[in-house]
PDB file of N, CA and C in Angstrom:
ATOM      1  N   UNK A   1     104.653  87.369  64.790  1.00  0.00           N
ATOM      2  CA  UNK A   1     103.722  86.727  65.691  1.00  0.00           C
ATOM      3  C   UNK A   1     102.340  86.767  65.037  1.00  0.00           C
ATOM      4  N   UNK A   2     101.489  86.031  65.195  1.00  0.00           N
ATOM      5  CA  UNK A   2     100.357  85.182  64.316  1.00  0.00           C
ATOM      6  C   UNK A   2      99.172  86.387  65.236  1.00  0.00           C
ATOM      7  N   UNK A   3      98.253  86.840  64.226  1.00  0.00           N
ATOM      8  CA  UNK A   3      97.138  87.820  64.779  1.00  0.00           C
ATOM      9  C   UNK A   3      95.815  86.894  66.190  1.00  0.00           C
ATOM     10  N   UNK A   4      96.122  85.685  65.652  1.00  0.00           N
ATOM     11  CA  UNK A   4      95.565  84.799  66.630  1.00  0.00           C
ATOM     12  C   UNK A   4      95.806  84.942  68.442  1.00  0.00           C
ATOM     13  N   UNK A   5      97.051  84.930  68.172  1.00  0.00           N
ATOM     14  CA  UNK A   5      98.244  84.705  69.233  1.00  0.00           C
ATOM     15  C   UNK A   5      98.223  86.213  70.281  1.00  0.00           C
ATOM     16  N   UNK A   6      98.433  87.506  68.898  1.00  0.00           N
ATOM     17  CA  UNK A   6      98.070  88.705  70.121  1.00  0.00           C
ATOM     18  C   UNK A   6      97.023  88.913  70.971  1.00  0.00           C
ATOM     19  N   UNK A   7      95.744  88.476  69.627  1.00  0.00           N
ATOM     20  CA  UNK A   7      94.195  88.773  70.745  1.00  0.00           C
ATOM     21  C   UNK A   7      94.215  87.953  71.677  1.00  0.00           C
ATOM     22  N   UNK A   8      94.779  86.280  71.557  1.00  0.00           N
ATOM     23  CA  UNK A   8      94.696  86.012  73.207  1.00  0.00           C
ATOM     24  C   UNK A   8      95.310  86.588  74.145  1.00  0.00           C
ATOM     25  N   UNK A   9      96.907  86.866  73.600  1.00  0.00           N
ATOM     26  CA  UNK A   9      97.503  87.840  74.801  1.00  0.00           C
ATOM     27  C   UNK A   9      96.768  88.912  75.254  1.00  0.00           C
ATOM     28  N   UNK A  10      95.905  89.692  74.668  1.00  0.00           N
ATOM     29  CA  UNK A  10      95.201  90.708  74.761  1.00  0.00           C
ATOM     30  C   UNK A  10      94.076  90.525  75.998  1.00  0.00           C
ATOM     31  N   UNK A  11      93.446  89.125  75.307  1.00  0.00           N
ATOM     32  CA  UNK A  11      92.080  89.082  76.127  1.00  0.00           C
ATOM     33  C   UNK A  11      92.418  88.498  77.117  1.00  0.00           C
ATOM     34  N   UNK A  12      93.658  87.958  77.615  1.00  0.00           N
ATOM     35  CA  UNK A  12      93.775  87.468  78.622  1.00  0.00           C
ATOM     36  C   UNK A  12      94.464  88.404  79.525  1.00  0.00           C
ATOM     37  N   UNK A  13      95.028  89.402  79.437  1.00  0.00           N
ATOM     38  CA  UNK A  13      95.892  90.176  80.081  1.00  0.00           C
ATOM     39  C   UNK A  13      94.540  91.386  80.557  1.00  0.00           C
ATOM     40  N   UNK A  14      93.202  91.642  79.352  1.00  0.00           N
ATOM     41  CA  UNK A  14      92.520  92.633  79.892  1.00  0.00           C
ATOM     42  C   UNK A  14      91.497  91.798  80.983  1.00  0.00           C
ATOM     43  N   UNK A  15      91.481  90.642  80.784  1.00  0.00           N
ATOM     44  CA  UNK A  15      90.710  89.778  81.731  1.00  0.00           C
ATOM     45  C   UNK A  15      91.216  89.748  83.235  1.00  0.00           C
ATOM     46  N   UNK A  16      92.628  89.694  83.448  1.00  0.00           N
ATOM     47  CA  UNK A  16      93.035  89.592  84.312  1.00  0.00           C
ATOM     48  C   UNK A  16      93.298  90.512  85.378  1.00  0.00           C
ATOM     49  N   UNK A  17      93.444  91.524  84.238  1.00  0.00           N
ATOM     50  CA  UNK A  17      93.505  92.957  85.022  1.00  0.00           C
ATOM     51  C   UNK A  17      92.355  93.532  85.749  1.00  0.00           C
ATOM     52  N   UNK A  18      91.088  92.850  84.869  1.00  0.00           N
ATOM     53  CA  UNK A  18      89.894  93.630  85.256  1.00  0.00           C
ATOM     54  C   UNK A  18      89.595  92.274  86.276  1.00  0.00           C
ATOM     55  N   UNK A  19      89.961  91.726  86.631  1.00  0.00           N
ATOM     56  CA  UNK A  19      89.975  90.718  88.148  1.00  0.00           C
ATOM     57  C   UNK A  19      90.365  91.072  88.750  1.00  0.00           C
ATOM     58  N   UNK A  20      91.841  91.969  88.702  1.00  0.00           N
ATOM     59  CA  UNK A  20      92.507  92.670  89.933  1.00  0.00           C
ATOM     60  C   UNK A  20      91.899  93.638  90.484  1.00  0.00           C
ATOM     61  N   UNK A  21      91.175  94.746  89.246  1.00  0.00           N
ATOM     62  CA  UNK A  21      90.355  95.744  89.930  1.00  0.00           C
ATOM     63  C   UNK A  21      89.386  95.692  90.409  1.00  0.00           C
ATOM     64  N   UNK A  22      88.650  94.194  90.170  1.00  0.00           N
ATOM     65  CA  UNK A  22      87.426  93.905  90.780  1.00  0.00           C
ATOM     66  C   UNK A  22      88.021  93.803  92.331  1.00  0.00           C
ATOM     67  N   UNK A  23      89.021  92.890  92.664  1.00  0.00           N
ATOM     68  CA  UNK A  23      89.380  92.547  94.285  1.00  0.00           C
ATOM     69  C   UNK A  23      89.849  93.890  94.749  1.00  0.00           C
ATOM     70  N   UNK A  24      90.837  94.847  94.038  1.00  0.00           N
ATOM     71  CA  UNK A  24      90.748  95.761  94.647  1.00  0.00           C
ATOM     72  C   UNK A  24      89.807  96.605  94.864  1.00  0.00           C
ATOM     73  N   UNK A  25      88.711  96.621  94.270  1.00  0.00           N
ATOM     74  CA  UNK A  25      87.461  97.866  94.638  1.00  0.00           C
ATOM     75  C   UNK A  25      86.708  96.911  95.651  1.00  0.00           C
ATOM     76  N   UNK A  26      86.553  95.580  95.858  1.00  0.00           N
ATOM     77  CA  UNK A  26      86.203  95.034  96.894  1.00  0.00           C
ATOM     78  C   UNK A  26      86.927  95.123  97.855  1.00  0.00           C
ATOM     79  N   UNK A  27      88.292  95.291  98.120  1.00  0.00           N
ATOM     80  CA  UNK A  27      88.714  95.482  99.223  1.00  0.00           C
ATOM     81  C   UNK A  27      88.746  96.983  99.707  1.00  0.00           C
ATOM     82  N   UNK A  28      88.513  98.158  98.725  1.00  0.00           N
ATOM     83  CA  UNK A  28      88.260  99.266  99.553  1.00  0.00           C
ATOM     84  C   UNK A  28      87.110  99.487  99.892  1.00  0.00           C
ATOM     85  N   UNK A  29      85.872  98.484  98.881  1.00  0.00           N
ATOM     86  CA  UNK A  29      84.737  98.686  99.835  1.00  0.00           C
ATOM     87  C   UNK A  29      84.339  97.809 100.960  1.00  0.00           C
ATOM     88  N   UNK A  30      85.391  97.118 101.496  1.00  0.00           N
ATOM     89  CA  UNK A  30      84.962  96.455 102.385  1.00  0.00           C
ATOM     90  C   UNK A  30      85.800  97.077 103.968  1.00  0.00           C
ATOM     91  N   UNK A  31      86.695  97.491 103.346  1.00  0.00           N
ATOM     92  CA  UNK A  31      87.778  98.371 104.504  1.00  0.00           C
ATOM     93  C   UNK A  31      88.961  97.873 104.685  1.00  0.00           C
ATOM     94  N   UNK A  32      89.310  96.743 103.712  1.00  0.00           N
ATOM     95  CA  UNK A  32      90.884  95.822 104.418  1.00  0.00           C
ATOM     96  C   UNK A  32      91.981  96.531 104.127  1.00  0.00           C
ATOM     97  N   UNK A  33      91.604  98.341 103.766  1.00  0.00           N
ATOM     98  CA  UNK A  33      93.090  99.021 103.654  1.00  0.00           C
ATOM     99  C   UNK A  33      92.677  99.930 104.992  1.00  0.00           C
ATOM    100  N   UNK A  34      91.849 100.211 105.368  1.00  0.00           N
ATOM    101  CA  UNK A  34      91.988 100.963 106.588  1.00  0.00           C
ATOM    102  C   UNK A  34      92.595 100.706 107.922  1.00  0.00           C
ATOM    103  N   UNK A  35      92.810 101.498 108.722  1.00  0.00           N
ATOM    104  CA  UNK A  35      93.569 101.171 109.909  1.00  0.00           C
ATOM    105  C   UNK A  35      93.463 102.390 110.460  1.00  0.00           C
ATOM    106  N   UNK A  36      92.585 102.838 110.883  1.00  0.00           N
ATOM    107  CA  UNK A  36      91.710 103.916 111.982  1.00  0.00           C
ATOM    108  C   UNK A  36      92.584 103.944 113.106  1.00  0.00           C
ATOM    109  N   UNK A  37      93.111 102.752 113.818  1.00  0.00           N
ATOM    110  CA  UNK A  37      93.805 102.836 114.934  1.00  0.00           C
ATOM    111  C   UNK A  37      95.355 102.821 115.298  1.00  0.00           C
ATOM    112  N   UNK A  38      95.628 103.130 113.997  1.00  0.00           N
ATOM    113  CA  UNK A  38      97.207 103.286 113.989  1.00  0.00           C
ATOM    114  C   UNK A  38      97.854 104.221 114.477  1.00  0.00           C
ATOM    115  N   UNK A  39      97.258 105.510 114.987  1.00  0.00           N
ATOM    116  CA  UNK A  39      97.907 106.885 115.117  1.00  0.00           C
ATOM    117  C   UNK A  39      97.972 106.838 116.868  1.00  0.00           C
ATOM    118  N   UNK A  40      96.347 106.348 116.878  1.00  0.00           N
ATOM    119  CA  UNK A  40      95.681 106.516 118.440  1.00  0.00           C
ATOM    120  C   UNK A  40      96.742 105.507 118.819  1.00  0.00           C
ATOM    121  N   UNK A  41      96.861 104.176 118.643  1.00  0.00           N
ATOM    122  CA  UNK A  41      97.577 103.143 119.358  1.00  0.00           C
ATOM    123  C   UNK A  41      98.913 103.489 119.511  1.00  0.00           C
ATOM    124  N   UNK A  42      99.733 104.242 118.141  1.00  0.00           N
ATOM    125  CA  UNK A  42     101.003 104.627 118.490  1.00  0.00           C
ATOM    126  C   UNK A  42     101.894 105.915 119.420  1.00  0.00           C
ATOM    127  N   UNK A  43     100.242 106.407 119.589  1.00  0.00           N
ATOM    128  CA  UNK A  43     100.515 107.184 121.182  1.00  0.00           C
ATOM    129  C   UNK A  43     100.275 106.843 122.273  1.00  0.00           C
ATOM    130  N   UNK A  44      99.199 105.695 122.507  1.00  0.00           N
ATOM    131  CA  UNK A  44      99.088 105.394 123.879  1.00  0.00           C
ATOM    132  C   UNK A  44     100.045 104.602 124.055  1.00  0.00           C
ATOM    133  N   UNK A  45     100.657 103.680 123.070  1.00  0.00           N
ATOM    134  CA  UNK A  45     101.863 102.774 123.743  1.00  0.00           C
ATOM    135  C   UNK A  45     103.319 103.297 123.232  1.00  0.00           C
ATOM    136  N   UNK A  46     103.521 104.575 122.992  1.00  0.00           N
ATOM    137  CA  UNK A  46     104.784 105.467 123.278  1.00  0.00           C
ATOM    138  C   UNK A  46     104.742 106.206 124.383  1.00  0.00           C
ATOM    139  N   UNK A  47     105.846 105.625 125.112  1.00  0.00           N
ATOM    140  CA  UNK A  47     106.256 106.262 126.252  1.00  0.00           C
ATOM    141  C   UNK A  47     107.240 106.987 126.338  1.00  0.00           C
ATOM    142  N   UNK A  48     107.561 107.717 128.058  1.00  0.00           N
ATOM    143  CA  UNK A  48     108.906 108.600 127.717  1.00  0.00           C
ATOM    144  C   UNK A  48     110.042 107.443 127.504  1.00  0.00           C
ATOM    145  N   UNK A  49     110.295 106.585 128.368  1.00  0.00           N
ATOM    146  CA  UNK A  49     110.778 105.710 128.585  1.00  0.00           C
ATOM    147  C   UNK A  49     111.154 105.272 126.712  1.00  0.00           C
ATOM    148  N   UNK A  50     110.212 104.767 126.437  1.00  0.00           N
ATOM    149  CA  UNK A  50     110.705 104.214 124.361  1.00  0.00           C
ATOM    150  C   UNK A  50     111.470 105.398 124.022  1.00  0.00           C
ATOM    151  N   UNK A  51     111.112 106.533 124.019  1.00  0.00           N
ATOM    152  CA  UNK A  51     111.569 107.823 123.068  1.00  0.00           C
ATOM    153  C   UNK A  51     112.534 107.899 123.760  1.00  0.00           C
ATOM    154  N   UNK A  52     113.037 107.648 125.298  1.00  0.00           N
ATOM    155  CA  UNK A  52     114.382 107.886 126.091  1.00  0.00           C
ATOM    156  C   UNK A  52     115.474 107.057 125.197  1.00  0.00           C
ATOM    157  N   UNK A  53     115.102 105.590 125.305  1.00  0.00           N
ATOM    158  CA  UNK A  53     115.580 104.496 124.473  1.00  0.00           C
ATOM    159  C   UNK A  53     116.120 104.880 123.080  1.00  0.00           C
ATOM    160  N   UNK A  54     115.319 105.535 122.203  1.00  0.00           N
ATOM    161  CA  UNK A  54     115.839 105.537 120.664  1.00  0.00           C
ATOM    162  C   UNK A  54     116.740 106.599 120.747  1.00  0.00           C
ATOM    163  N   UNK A  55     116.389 107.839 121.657  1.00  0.00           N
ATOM    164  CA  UNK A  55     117.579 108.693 121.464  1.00  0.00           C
ATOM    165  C   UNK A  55     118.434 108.071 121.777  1.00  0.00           C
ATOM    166  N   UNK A  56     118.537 107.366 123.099  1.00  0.00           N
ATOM    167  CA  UNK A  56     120.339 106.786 123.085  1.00  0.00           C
ATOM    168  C   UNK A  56     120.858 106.140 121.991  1.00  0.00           C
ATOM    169  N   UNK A  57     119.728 105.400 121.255  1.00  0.00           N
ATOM    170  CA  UNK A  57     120.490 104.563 120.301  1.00  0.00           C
ATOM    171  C   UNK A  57     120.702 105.307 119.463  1.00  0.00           C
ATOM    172  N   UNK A  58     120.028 106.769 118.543  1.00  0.00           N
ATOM    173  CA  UNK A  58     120.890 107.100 117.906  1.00  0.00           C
ATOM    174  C   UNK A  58     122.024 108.085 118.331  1.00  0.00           C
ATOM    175  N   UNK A  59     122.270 108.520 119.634  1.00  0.00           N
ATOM    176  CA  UNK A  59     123.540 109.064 119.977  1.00  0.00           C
ATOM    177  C   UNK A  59     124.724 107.923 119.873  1.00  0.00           C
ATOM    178  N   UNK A  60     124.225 106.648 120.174  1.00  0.00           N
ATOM    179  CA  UNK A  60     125.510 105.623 120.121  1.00  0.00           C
ATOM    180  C   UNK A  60     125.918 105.278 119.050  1.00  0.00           C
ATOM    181  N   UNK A  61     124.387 105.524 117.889  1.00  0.00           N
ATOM    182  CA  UNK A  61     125.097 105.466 116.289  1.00  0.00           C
ATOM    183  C   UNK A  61     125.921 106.504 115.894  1.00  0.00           C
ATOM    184  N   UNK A  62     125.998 107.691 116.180  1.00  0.00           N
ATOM    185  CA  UNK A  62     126.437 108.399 115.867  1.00  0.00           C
ATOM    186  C   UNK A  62     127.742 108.674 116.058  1.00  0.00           C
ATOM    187  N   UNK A  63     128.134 108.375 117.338  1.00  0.00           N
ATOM    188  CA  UNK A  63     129.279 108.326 118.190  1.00  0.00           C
ATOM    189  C   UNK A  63     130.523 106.753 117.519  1.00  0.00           C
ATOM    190  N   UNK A  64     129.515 105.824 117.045  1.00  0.00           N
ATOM    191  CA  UNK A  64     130.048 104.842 116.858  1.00  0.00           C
ATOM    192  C   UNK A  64     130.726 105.056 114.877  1.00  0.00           C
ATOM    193  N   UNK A  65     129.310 106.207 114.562  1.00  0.00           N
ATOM    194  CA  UNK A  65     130.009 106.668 113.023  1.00  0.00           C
ATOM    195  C   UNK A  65     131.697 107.523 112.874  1.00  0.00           C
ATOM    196  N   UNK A  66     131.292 108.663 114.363  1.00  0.00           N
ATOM    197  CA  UNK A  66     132.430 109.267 114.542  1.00  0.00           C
ATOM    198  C   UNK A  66     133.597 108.836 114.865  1.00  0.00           C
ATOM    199  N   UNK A  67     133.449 107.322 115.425  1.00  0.00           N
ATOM    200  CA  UNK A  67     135.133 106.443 115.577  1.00  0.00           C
ATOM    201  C   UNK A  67     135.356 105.660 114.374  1.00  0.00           C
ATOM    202  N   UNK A  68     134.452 105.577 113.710  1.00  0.00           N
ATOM    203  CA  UNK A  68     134.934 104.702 112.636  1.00  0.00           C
ATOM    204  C   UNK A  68     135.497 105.723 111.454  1.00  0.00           C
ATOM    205  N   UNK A  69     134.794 106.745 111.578  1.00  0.00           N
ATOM    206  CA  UNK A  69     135.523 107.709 110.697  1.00  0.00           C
ATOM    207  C   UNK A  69     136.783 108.733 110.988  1.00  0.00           C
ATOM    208  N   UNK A  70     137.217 108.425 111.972  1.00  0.00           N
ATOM    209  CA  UNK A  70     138.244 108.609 113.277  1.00  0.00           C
ATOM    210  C   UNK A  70     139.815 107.337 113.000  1.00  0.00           C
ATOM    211  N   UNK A  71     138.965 106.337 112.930  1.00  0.00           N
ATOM    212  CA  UNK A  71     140.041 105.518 113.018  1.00  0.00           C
ATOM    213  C   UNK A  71     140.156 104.777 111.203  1.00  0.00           C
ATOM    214  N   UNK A  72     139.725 105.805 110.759  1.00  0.00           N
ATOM    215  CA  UNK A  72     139.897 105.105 108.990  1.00  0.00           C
ATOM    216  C   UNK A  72     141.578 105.478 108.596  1.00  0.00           C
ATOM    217  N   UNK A  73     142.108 104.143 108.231  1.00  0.00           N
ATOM    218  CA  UNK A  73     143.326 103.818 107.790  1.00  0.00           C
ATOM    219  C   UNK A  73     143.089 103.448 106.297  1.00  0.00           C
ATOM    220  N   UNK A  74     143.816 104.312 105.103  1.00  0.00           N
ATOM    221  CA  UNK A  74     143.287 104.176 103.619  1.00  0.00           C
ATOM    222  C   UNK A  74     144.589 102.084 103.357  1.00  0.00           C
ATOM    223  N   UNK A  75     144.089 101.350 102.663  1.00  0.00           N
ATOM    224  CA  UNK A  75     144.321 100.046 102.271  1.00  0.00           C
ATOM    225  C   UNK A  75     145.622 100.021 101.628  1.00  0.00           C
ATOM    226  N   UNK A  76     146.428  99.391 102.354  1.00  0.00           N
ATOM    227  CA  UNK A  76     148.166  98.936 102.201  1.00  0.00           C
ATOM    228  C   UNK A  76     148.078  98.699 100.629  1.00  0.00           C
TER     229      UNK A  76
END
């Protein structure tokens, strides 16, 4: 490969990169990775009622693992 040919790969790959880190240091200084209200919101709208809900569903997964591994027949 021709010495021409690497430095563009070069200068174009360090160009590009240093574009990515520019948007990413703009986006942590601007805040578009934060989310302050993720913890607070996922307690006020968990109820007993939701957490009642997922336990059943995983007792029915479980129950539904224990018949299938119950009714395993090895292939004719």
């Amino acid at each position: 490969m021709s010495p021409v040919i690497v430095a563009m790969m070069l200068g174009v790959s360090i160009f590009l990169g240093s574009v990515a880190l520019g948007f990413l240091l703009w986006g942590l200084k601007t805040g578009q990775f934060d989310d302050e209200e993720k913890f607070i919101n996922g307690a006020l709208f968990d109820g007993e009622d939701e957490l009642r809900d997922a336990v059943m569903m995983e007792q029915k997964k479980k129950e539904a693992l224990k018949k299938k591994e119950k009714s395993y027949s090895p292939p004719d």
